[in-house]
Protein backbone atom coordinates (compact mmCIF):
# COMPACT_ATOMS: atom_id res chain seq x y z
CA UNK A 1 12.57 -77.60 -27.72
CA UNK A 2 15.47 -79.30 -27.31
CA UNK A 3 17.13 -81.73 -30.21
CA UNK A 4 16.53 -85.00 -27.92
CA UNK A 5 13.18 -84.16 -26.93
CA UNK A 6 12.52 -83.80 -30.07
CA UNK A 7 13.63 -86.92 -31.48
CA UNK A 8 11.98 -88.42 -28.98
CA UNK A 9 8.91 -87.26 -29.60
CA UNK A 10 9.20 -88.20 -33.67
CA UNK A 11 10.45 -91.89 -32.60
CA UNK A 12 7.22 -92.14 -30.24
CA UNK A 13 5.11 -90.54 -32.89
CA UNK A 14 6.36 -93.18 -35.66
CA UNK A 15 6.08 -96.18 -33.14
CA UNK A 16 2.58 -95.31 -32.18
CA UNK A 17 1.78 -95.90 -35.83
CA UNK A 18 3.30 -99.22 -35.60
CA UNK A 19 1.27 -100.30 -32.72
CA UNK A 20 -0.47 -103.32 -34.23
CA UNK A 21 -3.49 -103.28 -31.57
CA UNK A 22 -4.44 -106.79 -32.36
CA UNK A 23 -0.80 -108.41 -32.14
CA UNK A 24 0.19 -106.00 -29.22
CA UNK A 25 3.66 -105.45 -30.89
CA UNK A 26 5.59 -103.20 -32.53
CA UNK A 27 4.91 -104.14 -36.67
CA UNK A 28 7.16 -102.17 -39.04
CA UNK A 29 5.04 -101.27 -42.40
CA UNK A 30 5.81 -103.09 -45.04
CA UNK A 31 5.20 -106.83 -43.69
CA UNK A 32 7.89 -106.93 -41.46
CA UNK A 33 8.31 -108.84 -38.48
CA UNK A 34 6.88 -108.07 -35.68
CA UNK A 35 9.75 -106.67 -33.33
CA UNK A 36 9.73 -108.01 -29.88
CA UNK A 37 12.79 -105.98 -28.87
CA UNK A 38 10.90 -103.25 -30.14
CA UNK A 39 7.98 -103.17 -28.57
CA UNK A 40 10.06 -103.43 -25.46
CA UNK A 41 11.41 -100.38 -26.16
CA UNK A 42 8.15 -98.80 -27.06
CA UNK A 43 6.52 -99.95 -23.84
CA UNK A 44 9.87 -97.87 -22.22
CA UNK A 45 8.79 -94.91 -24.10
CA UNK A 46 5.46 -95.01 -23.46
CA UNK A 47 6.05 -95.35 -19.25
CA UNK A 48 8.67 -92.27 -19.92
CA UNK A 49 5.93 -90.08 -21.50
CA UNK A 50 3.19 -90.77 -19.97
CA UNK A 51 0.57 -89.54 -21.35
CA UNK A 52 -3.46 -90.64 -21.15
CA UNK A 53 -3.59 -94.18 -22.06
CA UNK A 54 0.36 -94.52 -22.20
CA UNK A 55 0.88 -96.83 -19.08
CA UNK A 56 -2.23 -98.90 -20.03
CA UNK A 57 -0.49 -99.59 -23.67
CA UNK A 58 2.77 -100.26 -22.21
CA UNK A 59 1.68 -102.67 -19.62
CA UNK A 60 -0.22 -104.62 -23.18
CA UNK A 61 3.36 -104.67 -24.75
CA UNK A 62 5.09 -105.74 -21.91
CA UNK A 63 2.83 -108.73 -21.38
CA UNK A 64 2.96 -109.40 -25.05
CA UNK A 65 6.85 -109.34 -24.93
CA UNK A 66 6.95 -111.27 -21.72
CA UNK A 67 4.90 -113.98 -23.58
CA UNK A 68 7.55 -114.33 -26.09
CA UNK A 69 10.40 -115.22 -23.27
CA UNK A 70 11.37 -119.16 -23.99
CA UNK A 71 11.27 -120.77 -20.23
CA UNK A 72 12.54 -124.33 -21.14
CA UNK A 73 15.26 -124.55 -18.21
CA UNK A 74 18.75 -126.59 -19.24
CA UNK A 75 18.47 -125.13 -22.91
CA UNK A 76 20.94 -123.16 -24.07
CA UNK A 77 17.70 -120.67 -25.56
CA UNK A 78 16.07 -120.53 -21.34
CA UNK A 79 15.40 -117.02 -20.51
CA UNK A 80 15.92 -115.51 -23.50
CA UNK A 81 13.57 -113.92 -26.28
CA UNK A 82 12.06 -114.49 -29.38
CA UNK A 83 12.64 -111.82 -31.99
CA UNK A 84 9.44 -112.31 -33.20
CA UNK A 85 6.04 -114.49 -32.65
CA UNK A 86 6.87 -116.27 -36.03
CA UNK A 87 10.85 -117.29 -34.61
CA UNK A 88 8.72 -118.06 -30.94
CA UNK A 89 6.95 -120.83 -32.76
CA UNK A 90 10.10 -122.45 -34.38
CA UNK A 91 10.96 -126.08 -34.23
CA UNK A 92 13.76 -127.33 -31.82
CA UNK A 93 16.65 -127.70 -32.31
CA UNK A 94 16.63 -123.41 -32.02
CA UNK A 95 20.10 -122.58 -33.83
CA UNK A 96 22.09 -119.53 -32.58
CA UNK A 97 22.12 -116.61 -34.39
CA UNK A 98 19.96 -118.29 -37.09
CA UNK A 99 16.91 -119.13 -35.18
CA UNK A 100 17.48 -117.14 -32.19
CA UNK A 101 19.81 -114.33 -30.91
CA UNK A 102 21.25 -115.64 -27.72
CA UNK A 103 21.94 -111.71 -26.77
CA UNK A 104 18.30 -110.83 -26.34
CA UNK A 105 18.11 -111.72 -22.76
CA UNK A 106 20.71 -109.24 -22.44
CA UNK A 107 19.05 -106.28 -24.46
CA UNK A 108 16.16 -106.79 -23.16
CA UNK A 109 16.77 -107.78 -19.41
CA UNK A 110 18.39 -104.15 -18.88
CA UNK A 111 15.56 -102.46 -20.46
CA UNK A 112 13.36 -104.53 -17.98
CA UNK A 113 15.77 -103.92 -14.76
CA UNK A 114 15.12 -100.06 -16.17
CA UNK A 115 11.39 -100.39 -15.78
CA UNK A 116 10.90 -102.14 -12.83
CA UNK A 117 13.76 -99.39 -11.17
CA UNK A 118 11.82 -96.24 -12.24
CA UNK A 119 8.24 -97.20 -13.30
CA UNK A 120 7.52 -99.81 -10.61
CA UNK A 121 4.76 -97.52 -9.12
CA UNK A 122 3.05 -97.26 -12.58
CA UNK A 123 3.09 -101.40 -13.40
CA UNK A 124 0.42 -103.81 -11.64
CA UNK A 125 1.90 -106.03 -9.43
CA UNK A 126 1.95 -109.00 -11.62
CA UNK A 127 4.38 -107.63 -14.03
């Protein structure tokens, strides 16, 4: 087996264990945050391995992650992500870089253009 195949599989094997079922999100051990950008990630893993169950659990995630997308048009926040559900819930005014990352529409828009380009076939429609 290749080295990046296997790395992938490890990352894949320690995400799965991070799965939170009930938050549909990525949750380090430990009590950390839950990581929107890496559930994303996760959900890009699971459509690239694809095995039983896989695109079901990805499609969760994305959703999930989706939900987390601030849609308040004319703020400087609109269109991008919360890093967490915990910074989602925040009061206005959202500060840069302390109560937000402006660069998460970024990181995670080409992870999303990445999905839609090759897995397209595999999400429902309403993604």
């Amino acid at each position: 087996m290749c080295k990046s195949h296997w790395l992938f599989r490890k990352s894949m094997a320690l995400l799965d264990s991070w799965w939170d079922r009930d938050a549909h999100l990525v949750v380090p051990p430990g009590g950390g945050n839950s990581g929107t950008r890496e559930t994303l990630h996760y959900a890009l893993g699971l459509l690239m391995r694809g095995s039983k169950g896989d695109a079901q659990r990805a499609s969760t995630a994305l959703n999930r992650v989706l939900d987390l997308q601030w849609e308040q048009a004319g703020s400087p926040h609109h269109g991008t992500f919360a890093r967490s559900p915990s910074e989602f819930t925040s009061p206005e005014p959202r500060e840069p870089w302390k109560s937000y990352d402006p660069n998460m529409r970024e990181f995670m828009g080409t992870v999303l253009c990445l999905m839609l380009h090759t897995f397209r076939p595999i999400l429902s429609p309403s993604l």
